[in-house]
C-alpha atoms as a PDB file:
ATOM      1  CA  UNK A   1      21.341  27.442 -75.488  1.00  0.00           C
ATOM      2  CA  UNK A   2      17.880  28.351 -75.236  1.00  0.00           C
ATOM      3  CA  UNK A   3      15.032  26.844 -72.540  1.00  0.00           C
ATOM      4  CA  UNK A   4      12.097  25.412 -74.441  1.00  0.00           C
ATOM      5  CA  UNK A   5       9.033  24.808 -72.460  1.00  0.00           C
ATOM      6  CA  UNK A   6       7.097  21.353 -73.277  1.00  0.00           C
ATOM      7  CA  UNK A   7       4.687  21.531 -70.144  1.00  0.00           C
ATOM      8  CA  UNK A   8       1.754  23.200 -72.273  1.00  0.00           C
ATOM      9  CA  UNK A   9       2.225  20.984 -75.194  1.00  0.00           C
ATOM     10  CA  UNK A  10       2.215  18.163 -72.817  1.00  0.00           C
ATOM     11  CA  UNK A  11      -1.036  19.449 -70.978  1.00  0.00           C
ATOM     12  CA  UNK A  12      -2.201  19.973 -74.316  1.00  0.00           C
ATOM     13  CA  UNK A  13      -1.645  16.138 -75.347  1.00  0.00           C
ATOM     14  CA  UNK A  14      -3.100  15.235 -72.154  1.00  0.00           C
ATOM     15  CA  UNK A  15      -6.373  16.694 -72.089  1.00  0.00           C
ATOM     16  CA  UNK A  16      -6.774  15.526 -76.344  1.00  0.00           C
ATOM     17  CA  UNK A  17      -6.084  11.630 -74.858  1.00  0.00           C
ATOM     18  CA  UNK A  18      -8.400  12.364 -71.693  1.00  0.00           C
ATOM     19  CA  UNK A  19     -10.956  13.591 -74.311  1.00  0.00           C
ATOM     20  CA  UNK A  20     -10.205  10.681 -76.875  1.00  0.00           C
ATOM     21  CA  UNK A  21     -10.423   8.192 -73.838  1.00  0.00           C
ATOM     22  CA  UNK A  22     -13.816   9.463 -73.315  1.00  0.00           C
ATOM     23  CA  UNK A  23     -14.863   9.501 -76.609  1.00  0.00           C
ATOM     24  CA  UNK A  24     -13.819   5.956 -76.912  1.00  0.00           C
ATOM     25  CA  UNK A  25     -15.649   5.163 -73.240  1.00  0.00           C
ATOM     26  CA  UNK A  26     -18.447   6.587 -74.191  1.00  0.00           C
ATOM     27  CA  UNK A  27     -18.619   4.331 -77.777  1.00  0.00           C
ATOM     28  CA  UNK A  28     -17.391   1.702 -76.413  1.00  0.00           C
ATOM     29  CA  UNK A  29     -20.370   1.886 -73.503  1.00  0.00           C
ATOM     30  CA  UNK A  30     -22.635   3.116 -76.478  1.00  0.00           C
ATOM     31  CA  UNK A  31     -21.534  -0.241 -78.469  1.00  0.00           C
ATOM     32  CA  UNK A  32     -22.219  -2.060 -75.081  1.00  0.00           C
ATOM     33  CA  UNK A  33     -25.830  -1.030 -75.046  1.00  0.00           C
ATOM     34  CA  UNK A  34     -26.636  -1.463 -77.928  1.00  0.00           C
ATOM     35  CA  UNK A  35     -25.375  -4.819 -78.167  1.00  0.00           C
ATOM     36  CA  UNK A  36     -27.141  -5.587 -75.209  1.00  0.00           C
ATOM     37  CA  UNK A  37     -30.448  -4.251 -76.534  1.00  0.00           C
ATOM     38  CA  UNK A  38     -29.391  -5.704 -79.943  1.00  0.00           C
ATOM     39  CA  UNK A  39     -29.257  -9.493 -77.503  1.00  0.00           C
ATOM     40  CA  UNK A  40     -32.623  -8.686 -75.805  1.00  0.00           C
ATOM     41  CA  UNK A  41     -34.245  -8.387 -79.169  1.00  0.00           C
ATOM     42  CA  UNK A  42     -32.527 -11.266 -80.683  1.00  0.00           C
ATOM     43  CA  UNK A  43     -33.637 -13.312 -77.446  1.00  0.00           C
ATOM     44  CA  UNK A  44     -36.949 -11.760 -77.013  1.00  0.00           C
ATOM     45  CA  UNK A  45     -37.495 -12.558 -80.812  1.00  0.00           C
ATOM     46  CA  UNK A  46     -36.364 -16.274 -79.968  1.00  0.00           C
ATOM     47  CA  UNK A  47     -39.012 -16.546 -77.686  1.00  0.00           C
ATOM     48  CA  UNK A  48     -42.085 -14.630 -79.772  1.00  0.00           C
ATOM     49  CA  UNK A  49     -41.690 -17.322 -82.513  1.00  0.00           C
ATOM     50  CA  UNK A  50     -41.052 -20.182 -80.106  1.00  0.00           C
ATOM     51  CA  UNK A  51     -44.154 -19.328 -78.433  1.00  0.00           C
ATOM     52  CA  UNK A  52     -45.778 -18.693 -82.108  1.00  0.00           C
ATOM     53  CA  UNK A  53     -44.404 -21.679 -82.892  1.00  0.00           C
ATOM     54  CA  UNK A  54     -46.150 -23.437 -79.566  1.00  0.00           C
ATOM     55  CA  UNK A  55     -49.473 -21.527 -80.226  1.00  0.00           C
ATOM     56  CA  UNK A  56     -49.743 -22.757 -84.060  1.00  0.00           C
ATOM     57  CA  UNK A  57     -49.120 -26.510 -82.553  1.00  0.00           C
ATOM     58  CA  UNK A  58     -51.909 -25.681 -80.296  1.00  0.00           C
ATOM     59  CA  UNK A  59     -54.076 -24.511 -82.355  1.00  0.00           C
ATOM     60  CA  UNK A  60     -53.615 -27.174 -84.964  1.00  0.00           C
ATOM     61  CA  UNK A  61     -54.143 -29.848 -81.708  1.00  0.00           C
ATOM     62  CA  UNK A  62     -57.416 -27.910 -80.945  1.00  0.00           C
ATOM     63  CA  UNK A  63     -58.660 -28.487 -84.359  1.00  0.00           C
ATOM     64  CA  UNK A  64     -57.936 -32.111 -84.342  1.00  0.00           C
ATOM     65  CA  UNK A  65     -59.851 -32.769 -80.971  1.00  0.00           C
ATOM     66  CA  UNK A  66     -62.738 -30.104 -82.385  1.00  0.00           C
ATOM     67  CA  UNK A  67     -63.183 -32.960 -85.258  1.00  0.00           C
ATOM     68  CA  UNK A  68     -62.583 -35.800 -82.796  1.00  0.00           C
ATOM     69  CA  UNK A  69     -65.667 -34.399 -80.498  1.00  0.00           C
ATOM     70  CA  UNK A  70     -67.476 -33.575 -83.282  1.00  0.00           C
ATOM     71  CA  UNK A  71     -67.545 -37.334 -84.544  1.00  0.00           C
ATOM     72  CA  UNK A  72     -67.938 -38.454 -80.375  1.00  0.00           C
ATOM     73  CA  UNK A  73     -71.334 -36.245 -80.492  1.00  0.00           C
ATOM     74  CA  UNK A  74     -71.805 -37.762 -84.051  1.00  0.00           C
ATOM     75  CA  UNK A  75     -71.576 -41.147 -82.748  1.00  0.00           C
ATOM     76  CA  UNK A  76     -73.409 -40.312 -78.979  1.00  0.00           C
ATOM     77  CA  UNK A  77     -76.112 -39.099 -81.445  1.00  0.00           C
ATOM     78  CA  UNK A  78     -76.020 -42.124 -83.515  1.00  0.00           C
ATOM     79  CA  UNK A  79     -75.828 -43.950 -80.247  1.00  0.00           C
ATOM     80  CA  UNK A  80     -79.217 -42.408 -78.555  1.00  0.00           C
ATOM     81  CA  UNK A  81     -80.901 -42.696 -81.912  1.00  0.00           C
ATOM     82  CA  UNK A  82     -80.102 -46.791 -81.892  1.00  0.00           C
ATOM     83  CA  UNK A  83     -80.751 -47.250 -78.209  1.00  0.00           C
ATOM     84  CA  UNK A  84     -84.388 -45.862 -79.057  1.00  0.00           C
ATOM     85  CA  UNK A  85     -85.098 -47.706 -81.676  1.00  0.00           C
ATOM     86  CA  UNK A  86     -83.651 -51.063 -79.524  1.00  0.00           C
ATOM     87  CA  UNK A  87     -86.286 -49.677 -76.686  1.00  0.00           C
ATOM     88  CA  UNK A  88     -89.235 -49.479 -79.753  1.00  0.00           C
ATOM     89  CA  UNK A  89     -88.065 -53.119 -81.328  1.00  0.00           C
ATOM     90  CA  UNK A  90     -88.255 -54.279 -77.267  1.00  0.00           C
ATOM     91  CA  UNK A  91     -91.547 -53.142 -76.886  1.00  0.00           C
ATOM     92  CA  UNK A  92     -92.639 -54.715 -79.921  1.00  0.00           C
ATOM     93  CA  UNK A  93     -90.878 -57.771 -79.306  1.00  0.00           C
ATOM     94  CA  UNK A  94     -93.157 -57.456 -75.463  1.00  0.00           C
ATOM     95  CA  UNK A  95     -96.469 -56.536 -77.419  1.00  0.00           C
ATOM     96  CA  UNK A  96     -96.491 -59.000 -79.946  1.00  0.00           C
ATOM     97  CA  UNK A  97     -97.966 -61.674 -77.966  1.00  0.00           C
ATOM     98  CA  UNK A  98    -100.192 -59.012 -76.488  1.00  0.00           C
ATOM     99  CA  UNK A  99    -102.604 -59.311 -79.582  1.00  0.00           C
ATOM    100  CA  UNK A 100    -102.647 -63.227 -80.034  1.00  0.00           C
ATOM    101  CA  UNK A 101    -104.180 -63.462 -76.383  1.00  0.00           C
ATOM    102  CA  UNK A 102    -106.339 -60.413 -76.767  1.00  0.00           C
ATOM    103  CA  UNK A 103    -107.951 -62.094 -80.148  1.00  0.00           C
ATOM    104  CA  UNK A 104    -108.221 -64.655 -77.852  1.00  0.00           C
ATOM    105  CA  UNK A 105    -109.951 -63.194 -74.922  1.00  0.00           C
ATOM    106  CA  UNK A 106    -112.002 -61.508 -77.401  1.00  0.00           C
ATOM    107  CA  UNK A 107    -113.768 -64.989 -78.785  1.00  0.00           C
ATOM    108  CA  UNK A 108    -114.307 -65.907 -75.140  1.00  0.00           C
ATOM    109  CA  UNK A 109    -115.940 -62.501 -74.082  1.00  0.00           C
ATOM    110  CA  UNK A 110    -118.279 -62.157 -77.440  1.00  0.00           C
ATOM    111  CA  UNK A 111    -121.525 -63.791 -75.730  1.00  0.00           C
ATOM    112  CA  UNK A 112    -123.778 -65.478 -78.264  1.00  0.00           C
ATOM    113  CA  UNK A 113    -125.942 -62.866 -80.428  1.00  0.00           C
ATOM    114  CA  UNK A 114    -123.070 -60.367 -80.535  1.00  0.00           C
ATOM    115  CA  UNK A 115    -121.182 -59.829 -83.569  1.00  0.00           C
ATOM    116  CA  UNK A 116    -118.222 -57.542 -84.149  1.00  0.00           C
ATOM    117  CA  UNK A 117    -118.008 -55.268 -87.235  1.00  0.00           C
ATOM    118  CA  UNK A 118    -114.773 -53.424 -86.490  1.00  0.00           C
ATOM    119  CA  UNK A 119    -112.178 -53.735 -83.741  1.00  0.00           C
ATOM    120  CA  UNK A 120    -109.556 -50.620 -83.737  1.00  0.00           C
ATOM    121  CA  UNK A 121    -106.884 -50.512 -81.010  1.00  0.00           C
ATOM    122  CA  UNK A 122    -105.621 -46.844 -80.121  1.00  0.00           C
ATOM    123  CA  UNK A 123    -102.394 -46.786 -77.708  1.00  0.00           C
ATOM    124  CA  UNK A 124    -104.122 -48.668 -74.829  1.00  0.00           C
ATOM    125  CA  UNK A 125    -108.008 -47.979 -75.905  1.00  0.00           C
ATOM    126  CA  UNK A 126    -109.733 -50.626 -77.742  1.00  0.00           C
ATOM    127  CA  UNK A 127    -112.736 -49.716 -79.674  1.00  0.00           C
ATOM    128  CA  UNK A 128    -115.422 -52.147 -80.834  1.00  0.00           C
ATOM    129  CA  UNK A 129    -118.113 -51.182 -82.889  1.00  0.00           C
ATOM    130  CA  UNK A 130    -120.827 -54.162 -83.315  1.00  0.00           C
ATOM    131  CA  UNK A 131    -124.576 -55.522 -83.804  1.00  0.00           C
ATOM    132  CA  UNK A 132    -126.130 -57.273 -80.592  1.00  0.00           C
ATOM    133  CA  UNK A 133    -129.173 -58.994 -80.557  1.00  0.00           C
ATOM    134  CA  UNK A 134    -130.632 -56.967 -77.400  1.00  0.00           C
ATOM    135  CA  UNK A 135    -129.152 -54.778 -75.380  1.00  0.00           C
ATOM    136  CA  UNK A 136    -129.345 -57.274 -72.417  1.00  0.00           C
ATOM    137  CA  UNK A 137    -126.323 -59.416 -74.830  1.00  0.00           C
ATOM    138  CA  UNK A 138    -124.327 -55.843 -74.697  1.00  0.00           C
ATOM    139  CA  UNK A 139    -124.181 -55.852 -70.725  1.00  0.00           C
ATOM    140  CA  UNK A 140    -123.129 -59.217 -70.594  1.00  0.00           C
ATOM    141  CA  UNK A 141    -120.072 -58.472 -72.881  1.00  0.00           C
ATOM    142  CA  UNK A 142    -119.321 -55.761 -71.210  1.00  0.00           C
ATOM    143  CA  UNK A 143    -119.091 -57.948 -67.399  1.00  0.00           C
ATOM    144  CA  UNK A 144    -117.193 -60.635 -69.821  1.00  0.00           C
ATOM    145  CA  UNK A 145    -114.665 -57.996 -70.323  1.00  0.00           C
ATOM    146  CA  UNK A 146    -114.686 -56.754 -67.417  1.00  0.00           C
ATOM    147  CA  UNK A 147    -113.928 -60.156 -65.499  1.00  0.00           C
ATOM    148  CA  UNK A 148    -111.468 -60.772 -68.510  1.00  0.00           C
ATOM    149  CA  UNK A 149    -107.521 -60.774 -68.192  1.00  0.00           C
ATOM    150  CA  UNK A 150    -106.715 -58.824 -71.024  1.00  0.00           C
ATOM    151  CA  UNK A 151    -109.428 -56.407 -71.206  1.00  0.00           C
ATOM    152  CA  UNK A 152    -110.507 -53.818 -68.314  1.00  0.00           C
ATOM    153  CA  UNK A 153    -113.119 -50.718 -67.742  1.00  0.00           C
ATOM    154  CA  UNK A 154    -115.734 -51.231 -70.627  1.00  0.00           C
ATOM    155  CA  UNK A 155    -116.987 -48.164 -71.651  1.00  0.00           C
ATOM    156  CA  UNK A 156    -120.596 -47.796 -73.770  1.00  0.00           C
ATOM    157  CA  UNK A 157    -120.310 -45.220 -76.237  1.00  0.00           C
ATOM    158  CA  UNK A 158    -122.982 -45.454 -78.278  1.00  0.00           C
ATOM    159  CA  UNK A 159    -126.770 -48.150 -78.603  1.00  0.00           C
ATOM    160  CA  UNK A 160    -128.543 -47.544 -81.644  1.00  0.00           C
ATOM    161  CA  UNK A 161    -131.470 -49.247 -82.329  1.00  0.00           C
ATOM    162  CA  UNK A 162    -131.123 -51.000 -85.918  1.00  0.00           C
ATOM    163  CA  UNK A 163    -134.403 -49.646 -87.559  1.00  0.00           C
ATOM    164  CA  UNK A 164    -133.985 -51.657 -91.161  1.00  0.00           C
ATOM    165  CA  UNK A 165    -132.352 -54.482 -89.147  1.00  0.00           C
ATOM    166  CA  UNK A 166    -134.615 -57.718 -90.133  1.00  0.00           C
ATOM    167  CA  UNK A 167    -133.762 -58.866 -86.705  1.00  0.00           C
ATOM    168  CA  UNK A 168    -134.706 -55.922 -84.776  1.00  0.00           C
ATOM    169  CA  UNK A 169    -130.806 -55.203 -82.997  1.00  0.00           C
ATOM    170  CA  UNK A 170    -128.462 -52.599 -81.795  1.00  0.00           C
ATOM    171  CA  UNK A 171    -125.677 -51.365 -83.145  1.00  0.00           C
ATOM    172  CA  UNK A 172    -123.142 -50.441 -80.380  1.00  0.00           C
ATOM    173  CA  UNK A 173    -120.130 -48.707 -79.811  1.00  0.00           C
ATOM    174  CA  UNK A 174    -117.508 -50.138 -77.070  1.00  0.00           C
ATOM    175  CA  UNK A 175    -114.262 -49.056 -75.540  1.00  0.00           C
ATOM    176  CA  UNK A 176    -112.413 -50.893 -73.536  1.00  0.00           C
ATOM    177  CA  UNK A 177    -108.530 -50.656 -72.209  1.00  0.00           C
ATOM    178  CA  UNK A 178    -105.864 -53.159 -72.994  1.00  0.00           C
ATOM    179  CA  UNK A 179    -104.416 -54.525 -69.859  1.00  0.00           C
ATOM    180  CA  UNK A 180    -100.923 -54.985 -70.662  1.00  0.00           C
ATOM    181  CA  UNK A 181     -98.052 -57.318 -70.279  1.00  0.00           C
ATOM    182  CA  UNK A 182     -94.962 -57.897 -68.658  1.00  0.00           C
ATOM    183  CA  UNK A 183     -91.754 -59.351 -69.648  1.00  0.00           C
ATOM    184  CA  UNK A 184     -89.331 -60.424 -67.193  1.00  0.00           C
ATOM    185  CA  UNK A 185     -85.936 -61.142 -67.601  1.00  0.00           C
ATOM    186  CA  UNK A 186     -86.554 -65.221 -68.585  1.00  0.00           C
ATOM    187  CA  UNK A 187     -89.228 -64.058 -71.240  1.00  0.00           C
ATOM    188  CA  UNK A 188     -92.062 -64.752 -68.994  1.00  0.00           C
ATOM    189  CA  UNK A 189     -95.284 -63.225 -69.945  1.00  0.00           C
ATOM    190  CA  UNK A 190     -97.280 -62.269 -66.984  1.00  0.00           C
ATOM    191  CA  UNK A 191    -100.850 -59.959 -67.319  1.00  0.00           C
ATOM    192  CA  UNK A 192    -100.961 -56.717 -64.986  1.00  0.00           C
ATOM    193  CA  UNK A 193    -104.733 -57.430 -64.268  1.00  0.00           C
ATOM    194  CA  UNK A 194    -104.068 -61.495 -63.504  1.00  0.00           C
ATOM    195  CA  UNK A 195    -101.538 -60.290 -61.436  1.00  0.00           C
ATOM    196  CA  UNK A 196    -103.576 -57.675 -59.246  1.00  0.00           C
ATOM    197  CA  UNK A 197    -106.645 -60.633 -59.020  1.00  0.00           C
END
Protein backbone atom coordinates (compact mmCIF):
# COMPACT_ATOMS: atom_id res chain seq x y z
CA UNK A 1 0.00 0.00 0.00
CA UNK A 2 1.45 3.21 -0.70
CA UNK A 3 2.33 6.26 2.04
CA UNK A 4 0.57 9.45 1.03
CA UNK A 5 1.78 12.55 2.65
CA UNK A 6 -1.10 15.14 3.79
CA UNK A 7 1.29 17.43 5.95
CA UNK A 8 1.84 20.00 2.95
CA UNK A 9 -1.71 20.01 1.93
CA UNK A 10 -2.53 20.56 5.49
CA UNK A 11 0.12 23.46 5.87
CA UNK A 12 -1.25 24.54 2.75
CA UNK A 13 -4.98 24.77 4.21
CA UNK A 14 -3.55 26.34 7.16
CA UNK A 15 -1.82 29.25 6.01
CA UNK A 16 -5.19 29.93 3.21
CA UNK A 17 -7.50 30.01 6.75
CA UNK A 18 -4.66 32.10 8.63
CA UNK A 19 -4.81 34.39 5.53
CA UNK A 20 -8.75 34.27 5.23
CA UNK A 21 -8.88 34.94 9.11
CA UNK A 22 -7.00 38.00 8.42
CA UNK A 23 -8.74 39.06 5.63
CA UNK A 24 -11.89 38.75 7.56
CA UNK A 25 -10.03 40.65 10.79
CA UNK A 26 -9.01 43.12 8.89
CA UNK A 27 -12.88 43.79 7.29
CA UNK A 28 -14.35 43.09 10.06
CA UNK A 29 -11.98 45.93 11.97
CA UNK A 30 -12.39 47.95 8.61
CA UNK A 31 -16.40 47.56 9.08
CA UNK A 32 -15.72 48.55 12.80
CA UNK A 33 -14.28 51.88 11.84
CA UNK A 34 -16.19 52.80 9.68
CA UNK A 35 -19.19 52.23 11.57
CA UNK A 36 -17.75 54.08 14.22
CA UNK A 37 -16.92 57.07 12.01
CA UNK A 38 -20.26 56.37 10.22
CA UNK A 39 -21.83 56.96 14.41
CA UNK A 40 -19.63 60.07 14.95
CA UNK A 41 -21.11 61.65 11.89
CA UNK A 42 -24.56 60.55 12.53
CA UNK A 43 -24.08 62.01 16.21
CA UNK A 44 -22.04 64.94 15.30
CA UNK A 45 -24.82 65.68 12.64
CA UNK A 46 -27.45 65.30 15.60
CA UNK A 47 -25.87 67.92 17.32
CA UNK A 48 -25.07 70.58 14.19
CA UNK A 49 -28.88 70.76 13.59
CA UNK A 50 -29.82 70.68 17.26
CA UNK A 51 -27.64 73.52 17.78
CA UNK A 52 -29.04 75.04 14.27
CA UNK A 53 -32.09 74.29 15.52
CA UNK A 54 -31.22 76.31 19.04
CA UNK A 55 -29.54 79.20 17.04
CA UNK A 56 -32.73 79.75 14.63
CA UNK A 57 -34.91 79.87 18.10
CA UNK A 58 -32.45 82.41 19.14
CA UNK A 59 -32.38 84.33 16.56
CA UNK A 60 -36.10 84.44 16.06
CA UNK A 61 -36.20 85.45 20.18
CA UNK A 62 -33.67 88.26 19.32
CA UNK A 63 -35.93 89.64 16.77
CA UNK A 64 -38.90 89.65 18.97
CA UNK A 65 -37.11 91.61 21.86
CA UNK A 66 -35.36 93.93 18.86
CA UNK A 67 -39.23 94.97 18.16
CA UNK A 68 -40.12 94.92 21.86
CA UNK A 69 -37.14 97.63 22.56
CA UNK A 70 -37.83 99.27 19.64
CA UNK A 71 -41.53 100.11 20.81
CA UNK A 72 -39.88 100.66 24.78
CA UNK A 73 -37.64 103.55 23.03
CA UNK A 74 -40.86 104.36 20.99
CA UNK A 75 -42.80 104.79 24.04
CA UNK A 76 -39.60 106.37 26.39
CA UNK A 77 -39.65 108.81 23.41
CA UNK A 78 -43.28 109.35 23.51
CA UNK A 79 -42.82 109.48 27.23
CA UNK A 80 -40.03 112.48 27.33
CA UNK A 81 -41.96 114.23 24.61
CA UNK A 82 -45.31 114.26 27.09
CA UNK A 83 -43.39 114.94 30.26
CA UNK A 84 -42.18 118.24 28.38
CA UNK A 85 -45.07 119.33 27.26
CA UNK A 86 -46.69 118.56 31.10
CA UNK A 87 -43.47 120.83 32.30
CA UNK A 88 -44.64 123.72 29.40
CA UNK A 89 -48.63 123.31 30.37
CA UNK A 90 -47.11 123.68 34.30
CA UNK A 91 -45.44 126.68 33.59
CA UNK A 92 -48.29 128.10 31.94
CA UNK A 93 -50.63 126.97 34.40
CA UNK A 94 -47.73 129.09 37.07
CA UNK A 95 -47.61 132.18 34.60
CA UNK A 96 -51.04 132.72 34.00
CA UNK A 97 -51.73 134.68 36.99
CA UNK A 98 -48.38 136.31 36.39
CA UNK A 99 -50.04 138.77 33.81
CA UNK A 100 -53.39 139.60 35.72
CA UNK A 101 -51.16 141.10 38.64
CA UNK A 102 -48.62 142.61 36.32
CA UNK A 103 -51.68 144.57 34.40
CA UNK A 104 -52.29 145.32 37.71
CA UNK A 105 -49.12 146.68 39.04
CA UNK A 106 -48.91 148.39 35.84
CA UNK A 107 -52.18 150.83 36.56
CA UNK A 108 -50.65 151.50 39.97
CA UNK A 109 -47.07 152.40 38.67
CA UNK A 110 -48.39 154.67 35.51
CA UNK A 111 -48.12 158.16 37.49
CA UNK A 112 -50.58 160.73 36.18
CA UNK A 113 -49.43 162.36 32.68
CA UNK A 114 -48.01 159.05 31.45
CA UNK A 115 -49.70 157.13 28.90
CA UNK A 116 -48.73 153.78 27.42
CA UNK A 117 -48.80 153.16 23.63
CA UNK A 118 -47.45 149.61 23.51
CA UNK A 119 -46.50 147.10 26.18
CA UNK A 120 -44.48 143.91 24.66
CA UNK A 121 -43.23 141.23 27.08
CA UNK A 122 -40.03 139.25 25.80
CA UNK A 123 -39.09 136.05 28.06
CA UNK A 124 -38.59 138.08 31.29
CA UNK A 125 -38.03 141.77 29.60
CA UNK A 126 -40.91 144.01 29.48
CA UNK A 127 -40.83 146.79 27.06
CA UNK A 128 -42.99 149.92 27.25
CA UNK A 129 -42.99 152.39 24.75
CA UNK A 130 -45.14 155.65 25.84
CA UNK A 131 -45.87 159.60 25.84
CA UNK A 132 -45.09 161.43 29.28
CA UNK A 133 -45.91 164.76 29.98
CA UNK A 134 -42.20 165.74 31.19
CA UNK A 135 -39.53 163.83 31.70
CA UNK A 136 -39.71 164.48 35.52
CA UNK A 137 -43.34 161.97 35.15
CA UNK A 138 -40.78 159.31 33.39
CA UNK A 139 -38.46 159.12 36.62
CA UNK A 140 -41.21 158.75 38.79
CA UNK A 141 -42.49 155.64 36.84
CA UNK A 142 -39.49 154.34 36.69
CA UNK A 143 -39.00 154.50 41.06
CA UNK A 144 -42.87 153.21 40.88
CA UNK A 145 -41.51 150.21 39.21
CA UNK A 146 -38.80 149.95 40.83
CA UNK A 147 -40.48 149.86 44.44
CA UNK A 148 -43.16 147.61 42.63
CA UNK A 149 -43.64 143.74 43.32
CA UNK A 150 -43.91 142.59 39.99
CA UNK A 151 -41.65 144.77 38.14
CA UNK A 152 -37.72 145.28 38.85
CA UNK A 153 -34.50 147.22 37.23
CA UNK A 154 -36.17 149.92 34.92
CA UNK A 155 -34.15 150.55 32.17
CA UNK A 156 -34.51 154.04 29.86
CA UNK A 157 -33.98 153.28 26.40
CA UNK A 158 -34.93 155.97 24.61
CA UNK A 159 -36.61 160.22 25.50
CA UNK A 160 -37.63 161.87 22.51
CA UNK A 161 -38.89 165.09 22.63
CA UNK A 162 -42.45 165.14 20.80
CA UNK A 163 -41.81 168.11 18.33
CA UNK A 164 -45.59 168.14 16.64
CA UNK A 165 -46.90 167.08 20.09
CA UNK A 166 -49.66 169.96 20.93
CA UNK A 167 -48.68 169.30 24.45
CA UNK A 168 -45.06 169.62 24.19
CA UNK A 169 -44.09 165.63 25.63
CA UNK A 170 -41.72 162.80 25.34
CA UNK A 171 -42.02 159.84 23.83
CA UNK A 172 -40.08 157.14 25.80
CA UNK A 173 -38.88 153.84 25.57
CA UNK A 174 -38.82 151.52 28.89
CA UNK A 175 -37.61 148.10 29.85
CA UNK A 176 -38.18 146.63 32.73
CA UNK A 177 -37.86 142.76 34.08
CA UNK A 178 -40.75 140.66 35.19
CA UNK A 179 -40.21 139.47 38.67
CA UNK A 180 -41.64 136.15 38.67
CA UNK A 181 -43.73 133.80 40.64
CA UNK A 182 -43.75 130.86 42.62
CA UNK A 183 -46.02 128.02 43.01
CA UNK A 184 -45.82 125.83 45.88
CA UNK A 185 -47.20 122.65 46.33
CA UNK A 186 -50.89 124.08 47.85
CA UNK A 187 -51.10 126.50 44.74
CA UNK A 188 -49.84 129.39 46.65
CA UNK A 189 -48.66 132.26 44.65
CA UNK A 190 -45.82 133.98 46.26
CA UNK A 191 -43.60 137.03 44.27
CA UNK A 192 -39.64 136.46 44.25
CA UNK A 193 -39.14 140.29 44.84
CA UNK A 194 -42.01 140.44 47.89
CA UNK A 195 -40.26 137.69 49.13
CA UNK A 196 -36.56 139.14 49.15
CA UNK A 197 -38.25 142.74 50.72
Amino acid sequence: MPRINLLPWREQERKVRRREFTVALGGAALIGVICVLFGKFILYASWIDSQNAKNNLLKKEIVKLDAQIADIQDLENRKQRLVARMEIIEKLQRKRPEIVHLFDELVKTVPEGIYLTQIKETGKKLEMKGVAQSSTRVSTFMRNIDSSSWMDNPQLQVVETAKDSPTGGSSFTLTSDVVGVDVDNGGETTVKKAAAK
